[in-house]
Protein backbone atom coordinates (compact mmCIF):
# COMPACT_ATOMS: atom_id res chain seq x y z
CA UNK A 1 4.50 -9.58 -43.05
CA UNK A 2 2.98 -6.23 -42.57
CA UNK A 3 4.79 -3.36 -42.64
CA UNK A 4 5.62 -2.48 -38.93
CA UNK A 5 4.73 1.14 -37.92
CA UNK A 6 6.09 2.58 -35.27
CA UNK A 7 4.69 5.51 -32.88
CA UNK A 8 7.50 8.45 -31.27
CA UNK A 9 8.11 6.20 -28.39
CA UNK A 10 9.10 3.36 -30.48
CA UNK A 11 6.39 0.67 -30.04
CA UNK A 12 4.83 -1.25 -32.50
CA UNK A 13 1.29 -0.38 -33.54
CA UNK A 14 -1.49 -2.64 -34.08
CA UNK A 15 -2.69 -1.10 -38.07
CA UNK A 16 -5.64 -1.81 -39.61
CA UNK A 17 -3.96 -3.83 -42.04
CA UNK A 18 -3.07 -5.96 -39.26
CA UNK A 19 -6.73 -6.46 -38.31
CA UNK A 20 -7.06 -8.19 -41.17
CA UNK A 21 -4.21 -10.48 -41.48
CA UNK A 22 -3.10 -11.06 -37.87
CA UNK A 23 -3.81 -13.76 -35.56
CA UNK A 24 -4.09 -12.16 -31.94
CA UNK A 25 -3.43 -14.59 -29.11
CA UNK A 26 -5.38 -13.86 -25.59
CA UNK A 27 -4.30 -14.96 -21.86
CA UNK A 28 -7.25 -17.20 -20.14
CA UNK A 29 -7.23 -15.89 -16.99
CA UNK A 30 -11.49 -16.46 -16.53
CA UNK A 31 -12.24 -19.59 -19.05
CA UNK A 32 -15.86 -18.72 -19.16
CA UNK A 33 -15.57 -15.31 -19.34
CA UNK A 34 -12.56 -14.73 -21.88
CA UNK A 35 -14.41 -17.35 -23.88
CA UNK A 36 -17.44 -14.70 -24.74
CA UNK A 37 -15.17 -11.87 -25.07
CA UNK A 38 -13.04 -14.00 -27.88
CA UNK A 39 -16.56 -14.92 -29.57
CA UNK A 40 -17.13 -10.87 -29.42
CA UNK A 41 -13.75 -9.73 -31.16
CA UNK A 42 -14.12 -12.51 -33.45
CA UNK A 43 -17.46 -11.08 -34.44
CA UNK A 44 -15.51 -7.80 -34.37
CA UNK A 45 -13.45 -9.44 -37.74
CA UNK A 46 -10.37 -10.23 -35.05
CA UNK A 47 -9.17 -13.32 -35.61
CA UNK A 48 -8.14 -14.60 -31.78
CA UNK A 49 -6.88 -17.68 -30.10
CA UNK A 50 -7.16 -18.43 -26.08
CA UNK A 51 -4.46 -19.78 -24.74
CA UNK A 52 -5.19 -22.68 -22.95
CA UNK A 53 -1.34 -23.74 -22.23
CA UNK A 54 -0.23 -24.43 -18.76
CA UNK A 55 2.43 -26.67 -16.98
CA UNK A 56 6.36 -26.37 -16.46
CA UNK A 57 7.34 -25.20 -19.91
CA UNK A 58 4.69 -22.05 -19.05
CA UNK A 59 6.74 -20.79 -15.75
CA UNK A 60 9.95 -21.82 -17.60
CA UNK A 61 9.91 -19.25 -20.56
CA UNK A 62 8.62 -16.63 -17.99
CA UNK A 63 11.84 -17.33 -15.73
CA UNK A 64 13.72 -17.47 -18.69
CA UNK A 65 12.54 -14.25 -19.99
CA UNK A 66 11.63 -11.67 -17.15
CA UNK A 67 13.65 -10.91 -14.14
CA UNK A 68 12.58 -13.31 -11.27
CA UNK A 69 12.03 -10.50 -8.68
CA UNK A 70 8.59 -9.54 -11.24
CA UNK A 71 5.46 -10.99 -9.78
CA UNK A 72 3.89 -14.63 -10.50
CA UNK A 73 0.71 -13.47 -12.98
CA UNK A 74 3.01 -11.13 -15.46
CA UNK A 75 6.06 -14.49 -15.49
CA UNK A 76 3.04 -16.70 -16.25
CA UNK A 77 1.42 -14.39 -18.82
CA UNK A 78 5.22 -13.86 -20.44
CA UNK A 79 5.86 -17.52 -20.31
CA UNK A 80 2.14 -18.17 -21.59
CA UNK A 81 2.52 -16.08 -24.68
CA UNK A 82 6.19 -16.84 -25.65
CA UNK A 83 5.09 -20.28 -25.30
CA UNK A 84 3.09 -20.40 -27.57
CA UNK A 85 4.91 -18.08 -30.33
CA UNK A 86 7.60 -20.95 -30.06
CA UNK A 87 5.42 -23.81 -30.14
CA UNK A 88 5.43 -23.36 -34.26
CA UNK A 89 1.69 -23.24 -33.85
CA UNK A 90 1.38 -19.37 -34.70
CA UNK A 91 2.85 -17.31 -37.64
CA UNK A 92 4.85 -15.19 -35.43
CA UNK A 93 5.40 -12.45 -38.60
CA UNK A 94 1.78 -12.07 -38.54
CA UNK A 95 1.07 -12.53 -34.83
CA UNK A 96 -0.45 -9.65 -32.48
CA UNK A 97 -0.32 -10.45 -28.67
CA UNK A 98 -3.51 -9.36 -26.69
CA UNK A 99 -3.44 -8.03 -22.53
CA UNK A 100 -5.24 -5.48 -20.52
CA UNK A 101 -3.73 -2.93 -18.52
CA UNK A 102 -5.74 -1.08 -15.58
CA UNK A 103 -3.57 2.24 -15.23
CA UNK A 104 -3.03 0.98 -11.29
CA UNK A 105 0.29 1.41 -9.18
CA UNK A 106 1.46 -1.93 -8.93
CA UNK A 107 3.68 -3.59 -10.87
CA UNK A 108 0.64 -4.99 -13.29
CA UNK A 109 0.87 -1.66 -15.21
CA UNK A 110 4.31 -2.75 -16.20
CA UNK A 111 3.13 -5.95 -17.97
CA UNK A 112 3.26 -4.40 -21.06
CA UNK A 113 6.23 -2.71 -21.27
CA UNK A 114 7.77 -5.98 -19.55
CA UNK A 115 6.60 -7.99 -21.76
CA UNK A 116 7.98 -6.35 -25.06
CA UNK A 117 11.64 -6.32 -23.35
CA UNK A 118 10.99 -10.24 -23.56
CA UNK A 119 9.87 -10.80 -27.03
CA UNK A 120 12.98 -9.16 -28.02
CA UNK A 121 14.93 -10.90 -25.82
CA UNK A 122 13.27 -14.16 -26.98
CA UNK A 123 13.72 -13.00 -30.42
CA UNK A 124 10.28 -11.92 -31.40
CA UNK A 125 11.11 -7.85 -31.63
CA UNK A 126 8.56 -7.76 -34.58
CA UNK A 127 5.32 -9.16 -32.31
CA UNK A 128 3.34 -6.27 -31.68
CA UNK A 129 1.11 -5.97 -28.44
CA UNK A 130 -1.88 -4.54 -27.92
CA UNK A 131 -2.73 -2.59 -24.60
CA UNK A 132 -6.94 -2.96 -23.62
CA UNK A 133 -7.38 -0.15 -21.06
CA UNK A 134 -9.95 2.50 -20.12
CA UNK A 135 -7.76 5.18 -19.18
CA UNK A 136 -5.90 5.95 -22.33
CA UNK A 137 -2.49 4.41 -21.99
CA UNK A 138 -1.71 3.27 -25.58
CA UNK A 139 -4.11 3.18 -28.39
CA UNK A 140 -3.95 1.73 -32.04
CA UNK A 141 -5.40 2.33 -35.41
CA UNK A 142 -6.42 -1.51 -35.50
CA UNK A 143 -7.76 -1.67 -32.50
CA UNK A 144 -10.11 0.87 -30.80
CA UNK A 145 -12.24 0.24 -27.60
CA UNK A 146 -15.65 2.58 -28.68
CA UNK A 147 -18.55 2.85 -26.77
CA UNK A 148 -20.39 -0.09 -28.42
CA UNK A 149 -17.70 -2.61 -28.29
CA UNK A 150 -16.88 -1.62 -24.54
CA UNK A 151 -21.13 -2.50 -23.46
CA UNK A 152 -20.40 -5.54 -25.29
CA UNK A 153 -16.96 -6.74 -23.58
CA UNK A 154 -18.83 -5.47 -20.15
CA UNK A 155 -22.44 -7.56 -21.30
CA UNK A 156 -19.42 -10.72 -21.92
CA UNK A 157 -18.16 -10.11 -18.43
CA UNK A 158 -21.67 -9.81 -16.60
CA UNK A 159 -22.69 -13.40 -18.28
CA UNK A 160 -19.76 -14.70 -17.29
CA UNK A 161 -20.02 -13.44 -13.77
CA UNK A 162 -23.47 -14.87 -13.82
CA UNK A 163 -22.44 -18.51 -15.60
CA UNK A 164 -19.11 -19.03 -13.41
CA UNK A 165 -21.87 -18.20 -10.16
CA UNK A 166 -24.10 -20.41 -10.83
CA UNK A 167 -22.17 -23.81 -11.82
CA UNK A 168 -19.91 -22.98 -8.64
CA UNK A 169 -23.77 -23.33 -6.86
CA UNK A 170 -24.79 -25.90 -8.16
CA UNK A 171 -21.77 -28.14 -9.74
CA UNK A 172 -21.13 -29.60 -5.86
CA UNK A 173 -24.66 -30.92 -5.56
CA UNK A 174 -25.84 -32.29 -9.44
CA UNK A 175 -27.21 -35.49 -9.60
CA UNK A 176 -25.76 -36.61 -12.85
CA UNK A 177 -22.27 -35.44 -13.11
CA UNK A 178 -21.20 -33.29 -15.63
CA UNK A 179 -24.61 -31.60 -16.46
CA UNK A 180 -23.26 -28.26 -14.90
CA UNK A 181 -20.54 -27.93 -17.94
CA UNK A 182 -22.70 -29.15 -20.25
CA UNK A 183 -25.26 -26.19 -19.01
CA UNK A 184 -22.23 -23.77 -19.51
CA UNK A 185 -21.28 -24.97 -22.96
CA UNK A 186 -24.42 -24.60 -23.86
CA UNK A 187 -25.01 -20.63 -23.02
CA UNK A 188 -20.98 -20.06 -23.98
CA UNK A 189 -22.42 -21.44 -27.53
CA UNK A 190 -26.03 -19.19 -27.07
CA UNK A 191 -24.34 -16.01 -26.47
CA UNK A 192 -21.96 -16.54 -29.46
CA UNK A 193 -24.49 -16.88 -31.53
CA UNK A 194 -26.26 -14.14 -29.98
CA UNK A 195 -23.30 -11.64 -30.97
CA UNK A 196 -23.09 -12.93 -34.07
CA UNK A 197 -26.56 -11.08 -34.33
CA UNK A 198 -25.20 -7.93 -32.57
CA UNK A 199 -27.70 -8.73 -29.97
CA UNK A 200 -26.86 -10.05 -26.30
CA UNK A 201 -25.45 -6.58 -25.09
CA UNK A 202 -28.74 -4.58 -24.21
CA UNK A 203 -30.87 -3.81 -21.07
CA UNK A 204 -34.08 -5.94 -21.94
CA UNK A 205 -31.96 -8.86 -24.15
CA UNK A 206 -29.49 -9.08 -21.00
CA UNK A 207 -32.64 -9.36 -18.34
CA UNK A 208 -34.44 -11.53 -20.55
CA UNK A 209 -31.21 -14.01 -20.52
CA UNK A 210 -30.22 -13.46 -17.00
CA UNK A 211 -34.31 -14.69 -16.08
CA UNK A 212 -33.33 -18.06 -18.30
CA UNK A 213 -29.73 -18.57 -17.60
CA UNK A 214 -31.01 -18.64 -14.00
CA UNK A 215 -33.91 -20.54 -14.92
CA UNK A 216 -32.03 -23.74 -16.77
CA UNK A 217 -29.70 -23.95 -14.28
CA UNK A 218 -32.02 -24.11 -11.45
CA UNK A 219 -33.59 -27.00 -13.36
CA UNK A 220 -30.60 -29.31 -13.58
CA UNK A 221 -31.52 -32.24 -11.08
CA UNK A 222 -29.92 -31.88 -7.81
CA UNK A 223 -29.63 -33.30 -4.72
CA UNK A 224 -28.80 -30.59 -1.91
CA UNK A 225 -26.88 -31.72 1.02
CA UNK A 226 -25.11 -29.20 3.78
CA UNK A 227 -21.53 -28.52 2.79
CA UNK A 228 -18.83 -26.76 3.92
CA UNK A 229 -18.55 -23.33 1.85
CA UNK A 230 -15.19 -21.98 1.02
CA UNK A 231 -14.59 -18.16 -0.33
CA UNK A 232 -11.43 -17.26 -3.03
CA UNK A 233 -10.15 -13.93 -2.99
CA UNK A 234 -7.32 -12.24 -4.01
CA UNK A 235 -4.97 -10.81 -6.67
CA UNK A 236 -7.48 -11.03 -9.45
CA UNK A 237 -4.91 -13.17 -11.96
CA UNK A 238 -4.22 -15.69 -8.89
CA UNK A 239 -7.86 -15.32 -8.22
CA UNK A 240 -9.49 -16.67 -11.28
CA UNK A 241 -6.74 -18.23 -13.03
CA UNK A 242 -5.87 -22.22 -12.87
CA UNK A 243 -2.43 -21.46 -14.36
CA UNK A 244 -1.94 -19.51 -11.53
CA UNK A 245 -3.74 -20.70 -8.85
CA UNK A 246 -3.00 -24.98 -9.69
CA UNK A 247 -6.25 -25.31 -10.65
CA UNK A 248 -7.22 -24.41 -6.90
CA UNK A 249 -11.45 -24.39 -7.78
CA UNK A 250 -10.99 -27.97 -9.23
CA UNK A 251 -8.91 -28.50 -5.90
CA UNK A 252 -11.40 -27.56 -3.66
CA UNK A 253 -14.22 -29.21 -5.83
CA UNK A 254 -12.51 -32.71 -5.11
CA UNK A 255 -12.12 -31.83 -1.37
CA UNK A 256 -16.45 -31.79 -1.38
CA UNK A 257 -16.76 -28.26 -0.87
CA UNK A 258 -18.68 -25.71 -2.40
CA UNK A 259 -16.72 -22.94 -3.56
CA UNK A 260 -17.83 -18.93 -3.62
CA UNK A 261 -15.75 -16.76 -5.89
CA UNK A 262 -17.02 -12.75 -6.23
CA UNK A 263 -17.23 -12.01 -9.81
CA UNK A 264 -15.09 -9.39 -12.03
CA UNK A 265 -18.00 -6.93 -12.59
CA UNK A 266 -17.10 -5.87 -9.13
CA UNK A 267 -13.38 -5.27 -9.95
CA UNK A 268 -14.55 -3.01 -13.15
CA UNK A 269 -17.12 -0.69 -11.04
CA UNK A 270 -14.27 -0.61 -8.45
CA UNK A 271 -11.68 1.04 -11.33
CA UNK A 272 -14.41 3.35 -12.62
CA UNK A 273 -15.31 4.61 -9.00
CA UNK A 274 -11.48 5.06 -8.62
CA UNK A 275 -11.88 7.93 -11.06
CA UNK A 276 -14.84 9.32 -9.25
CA UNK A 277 -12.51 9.41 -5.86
CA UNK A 278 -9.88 10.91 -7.28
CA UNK A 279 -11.22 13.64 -9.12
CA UNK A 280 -13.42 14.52 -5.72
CA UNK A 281 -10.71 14.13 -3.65
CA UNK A 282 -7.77 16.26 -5.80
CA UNK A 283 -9.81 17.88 -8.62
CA UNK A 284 -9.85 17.17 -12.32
CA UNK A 285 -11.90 17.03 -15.01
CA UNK A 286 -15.53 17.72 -14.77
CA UNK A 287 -16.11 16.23 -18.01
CA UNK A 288 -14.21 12.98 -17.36
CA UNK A 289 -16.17 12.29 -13.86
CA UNK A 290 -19.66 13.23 -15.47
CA UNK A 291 -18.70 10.28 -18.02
CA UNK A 292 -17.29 7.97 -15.19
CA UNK A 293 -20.41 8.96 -13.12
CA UNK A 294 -22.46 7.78 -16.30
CA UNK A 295 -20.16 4.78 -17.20
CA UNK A 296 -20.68 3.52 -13.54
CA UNK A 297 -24.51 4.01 -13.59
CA UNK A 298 -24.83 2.14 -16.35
CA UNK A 299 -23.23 -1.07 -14.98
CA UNK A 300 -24.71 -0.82 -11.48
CA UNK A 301 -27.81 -0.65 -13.44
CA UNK A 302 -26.85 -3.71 -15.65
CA UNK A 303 -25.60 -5.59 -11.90
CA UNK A 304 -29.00 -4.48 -10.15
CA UNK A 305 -30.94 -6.57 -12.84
CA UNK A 306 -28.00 -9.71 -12.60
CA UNK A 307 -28.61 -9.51 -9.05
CA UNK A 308 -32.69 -9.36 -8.76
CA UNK A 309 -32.62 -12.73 -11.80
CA UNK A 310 -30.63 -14.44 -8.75
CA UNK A 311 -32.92 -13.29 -6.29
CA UNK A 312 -35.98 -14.90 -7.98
CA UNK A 313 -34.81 -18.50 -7.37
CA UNK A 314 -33.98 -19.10 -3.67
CA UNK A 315 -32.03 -21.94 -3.97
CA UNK A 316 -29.12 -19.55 -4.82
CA UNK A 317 -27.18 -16.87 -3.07
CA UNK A 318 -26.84 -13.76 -5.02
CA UNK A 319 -24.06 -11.00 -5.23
CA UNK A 320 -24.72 -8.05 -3.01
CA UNK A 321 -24.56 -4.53 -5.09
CA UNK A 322 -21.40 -2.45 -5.67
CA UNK A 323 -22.36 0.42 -3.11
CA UNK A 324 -23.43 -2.11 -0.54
CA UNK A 325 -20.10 -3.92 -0.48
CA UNK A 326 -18.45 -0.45 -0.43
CA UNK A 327 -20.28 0.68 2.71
CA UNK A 328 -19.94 -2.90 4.72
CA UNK A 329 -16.03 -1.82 4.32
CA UNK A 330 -15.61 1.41 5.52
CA UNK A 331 -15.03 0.83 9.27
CA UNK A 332 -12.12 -1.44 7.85
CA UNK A 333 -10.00 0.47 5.35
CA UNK A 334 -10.09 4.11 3.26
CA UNK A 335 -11.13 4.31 -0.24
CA UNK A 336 -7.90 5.80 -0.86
CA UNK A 337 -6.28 2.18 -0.60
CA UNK A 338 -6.74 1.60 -4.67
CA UNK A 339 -3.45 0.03 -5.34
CA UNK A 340 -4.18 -3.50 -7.06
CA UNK A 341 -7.70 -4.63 -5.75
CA UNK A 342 -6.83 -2.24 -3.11
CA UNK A 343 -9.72 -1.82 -0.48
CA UNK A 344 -12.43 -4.11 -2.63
CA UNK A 345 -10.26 -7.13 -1.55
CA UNK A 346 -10.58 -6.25 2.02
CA UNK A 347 -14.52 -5.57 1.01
CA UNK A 348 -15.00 -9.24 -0.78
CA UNK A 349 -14.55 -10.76 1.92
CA UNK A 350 -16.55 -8.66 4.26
CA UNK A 351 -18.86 -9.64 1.66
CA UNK A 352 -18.66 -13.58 1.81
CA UNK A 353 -18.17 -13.30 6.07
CA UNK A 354 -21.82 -11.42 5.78
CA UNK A 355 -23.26 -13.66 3.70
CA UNK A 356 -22.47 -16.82 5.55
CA UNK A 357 -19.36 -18.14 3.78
CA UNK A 358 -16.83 -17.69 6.32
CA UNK A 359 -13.70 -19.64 5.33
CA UNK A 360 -11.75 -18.34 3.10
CA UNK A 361 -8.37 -18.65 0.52
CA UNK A 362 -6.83 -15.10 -0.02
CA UNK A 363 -4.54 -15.95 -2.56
CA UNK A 364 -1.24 -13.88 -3.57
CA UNK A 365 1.40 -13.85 -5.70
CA UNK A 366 4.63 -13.46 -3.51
CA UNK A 367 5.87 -10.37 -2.76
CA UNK A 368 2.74 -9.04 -4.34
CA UNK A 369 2.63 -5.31 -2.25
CA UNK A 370 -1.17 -4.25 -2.29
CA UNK A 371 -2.08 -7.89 -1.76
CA UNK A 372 0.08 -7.59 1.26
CA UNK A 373 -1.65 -5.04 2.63
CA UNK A 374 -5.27 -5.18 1.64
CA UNK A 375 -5.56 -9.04 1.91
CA UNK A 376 -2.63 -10.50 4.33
CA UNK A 377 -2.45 -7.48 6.02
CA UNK A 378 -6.17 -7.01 6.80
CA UNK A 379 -7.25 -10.68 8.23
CA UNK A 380 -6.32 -9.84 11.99
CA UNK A 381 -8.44 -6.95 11.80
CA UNK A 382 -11.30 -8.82 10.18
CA UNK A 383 -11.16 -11.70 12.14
CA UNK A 384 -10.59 -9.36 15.20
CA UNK A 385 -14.42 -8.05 14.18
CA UNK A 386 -15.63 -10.95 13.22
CA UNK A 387 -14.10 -14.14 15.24
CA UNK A 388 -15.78 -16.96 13.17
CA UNK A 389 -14.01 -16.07 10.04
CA UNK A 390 -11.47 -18.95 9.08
CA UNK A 391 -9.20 -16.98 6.95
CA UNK A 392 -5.80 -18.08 5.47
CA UNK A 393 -3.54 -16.75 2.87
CA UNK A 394 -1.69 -18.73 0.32
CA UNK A 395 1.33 -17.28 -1.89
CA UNK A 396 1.82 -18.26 -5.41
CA UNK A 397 5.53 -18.36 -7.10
CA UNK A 398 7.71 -20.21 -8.93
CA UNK A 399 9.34 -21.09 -6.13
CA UNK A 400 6.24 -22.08 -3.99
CA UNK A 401 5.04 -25.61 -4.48
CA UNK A 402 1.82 -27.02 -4.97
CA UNK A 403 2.24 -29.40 -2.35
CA UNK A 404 2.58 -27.25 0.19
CA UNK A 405 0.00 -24.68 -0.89
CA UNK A 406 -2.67 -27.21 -0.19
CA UNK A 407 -1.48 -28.55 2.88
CA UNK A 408 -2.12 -24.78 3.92
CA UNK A 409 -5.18 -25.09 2.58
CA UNK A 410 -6.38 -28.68 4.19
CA UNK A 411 -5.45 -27.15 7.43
CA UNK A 412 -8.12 -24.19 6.54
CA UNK A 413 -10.28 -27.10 5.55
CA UNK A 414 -9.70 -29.24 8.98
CA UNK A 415 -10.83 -26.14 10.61
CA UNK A 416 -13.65 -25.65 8.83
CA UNK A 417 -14.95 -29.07 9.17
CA UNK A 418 -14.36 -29.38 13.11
CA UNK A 419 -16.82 -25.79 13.00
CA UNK A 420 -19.26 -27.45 11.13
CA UNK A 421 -19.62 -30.81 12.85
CA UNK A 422 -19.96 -28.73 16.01
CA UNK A 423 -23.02 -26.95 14.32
């Protein structure tokens, strides 16, 4: 075992010795997207696991191990990662533990510090973790987020944006089955070896591969039939995860529907404009919002050309652009509502409602504050502007079964389908 380190506060750090010797393990909260990132460390001499682990013994360890009052996604990432540093798999005296942190006022900024009050109480003191965050909370000699590694981890979340859009298109309506995951294996595999040749993350590469990502899959054989389209929003873990969410796209999949889930590339322009706000609303650093300002260019730039590849092929619907989403939500909520998703969750699914797709799953964990208020709390006055909007919002806890979460759902559903026979 390395020799642990330890900053003034205590914690662990993640050395550069470590770098070389550790395995780090990494929560799949977006399969296709945490997929690329883990083929972009790995190229960054990391060597990483994805935890795929789910089930019982998952939301056991997290009960076990974190108070039950803390919310649904940090139990499940707990009980995800002590999981696995008990399932004998791992080396846990040469095991790092891998989880982003946005800076936000919920209680996700306390996953960290959460977390490492249950690896000692789970007897795993020595484990370090390491925090992946743009505003400076905790950094580490092994691990530093530069400039060229963050356009690459942004490039990873873009394709997967673009891949996990796409199959949701066209997955509902292939002729042969299975030819959608066998499209996405196929570019998850591409792009990997595409990093391996530091290539992938530019302007003109990134175009190039949006034009024939959007090309290949608008080749696979379908047969297009009118379905009923169904919208998931919410608390971004409960969102994208099917730990969290019981596999709710699969779900949905089954139940013939098409499903429409906004992408994360939204979610990272939303924390970068955050910055912007604040510092023009209460001052700050000049220097810091000129590099936001640039930061935020740079992927509205890199969005504008995901969004006109889309646009080339009309058999799919593309993503509308940051600023236009932001507008559309104004007469709704403040910009000042940045707790959590804060007022982009409101916004997504002004979004979907404009674009057509006008039943929708807000999902939440319980007891989840800013979802309370930004998703719950903002459907009467959505629906109140916009009457055809079949909205309902499902909770996700321990406590909350999966039987009944989908009953809530099917009655969404029954809705939906007594609209569209009517049509």
């Amino acid at each position: 075992m390395s020799k642990l380190i330890y900053d003034k506060t205590g914690r662990i750090l993640f050395t550069k010795e470590m770098k070389r010797e550790y395995k780090i393990l990494i929560p799949n909260m977006l399969p296709i997207h945490f997929e690329l990132i883990k083929n972009i460390l790995e190229e960054e001499g990391y060597d990483c696991d994805l935890l795929s682990s789910n089930g019982t013994n998952v939301v056991k360890m997290g009960l076990q191990n974190v108070h039950n009052d803390t919310c649904y996604p940090c139990l499940l990432v707990v009980g995800q990662f002590i999981d696995a540093l008990e399932s004998g798999k791992y080396d846990v005296n040469k095991t790092a533990l891998f989880i982003t942190q946005t800076g936000g006022g919920c209680r996700a900024s306390n996953y960290i510090h959460l977390l490492r009050k249950a690896l000692i109480k789970a007897g795993y003191p020595q484990v370090p973790v390491i925090s992946v965050n743009l505003a400076g909370l905790e950094k580490n000699p092994g691990f530093k987020l530069r400039i060229p590694l963050i356009k690459k981890m942004a490039s990873a979340l873009m394709y997967g944006d673009m891949l996990m859009l796409l199959s949701n298109q066209v997955r509902p309506y292939e002729k042969n089955k299975g030819d959608t995951k066998k499209m996405t294996s196929y570019w998850v595999k591409k792009m990997a070896d595409q990093y391996k040749n530091s290539t992938g993350f530019g302007k003109k590469i990134m175009a190039k591969n949006f034009n024939s990502i959007v090309k290949d899959y608008a080749n696979i054989p379908i047969e297009k039939t009118k379905k009923i389209k169904v919208g998931i929003v919410g608390e971004i873990y409960v969102k994208y995860s099917p730990l969290a969410n019981n596999n709710l796209a699969e779900f949905l999949y089954n139940e013939d529907v098409e499903i429409v889930v906004p992408g994360i590339m939204d979610f990272i322009i939303f924390k970068v404009d955050n910055r912007i706000v604040d510092i023009d609303l209460y001052g700050g650093s000049k220097l810091k919002r000129l590099i936001c300002d640039k930061f935020k260019k740079y992927l509205e730039n890199v969005q504008k050309i995901f969004i006109e590849s889309i646009e080339k092929f009309d058999v799919f619907l593309a993503p509308q652009p940051f600023e236009k989403i932001k507008s559309a939500v104004k007469p709704y909520i403040g910009y000042g509502a940045k707790m959590g998703e804060g007022w982009l969750l409101t916004a997504e699914m002004i979004e979907l409602i404009n674009s057509g797709v006008e039943n929708i799953i807000c999902t939440q964990p319980f007891g989840c504050l800013p979802n309370h208020i930004v998703g719950k709390g903002m459907i009467r006055k959505i629906t109140n502007k916009n009457p055809q909007a079949n909205i309902v919002s499902v909770d996700y806890d321990p406590g909350a079964t999966k039987v009944n979460q989908e009953n809530r759902i099917k009655l969404m559903l029954a809705t939906a389908r007594e609209r569209f026979e009517n049509n």
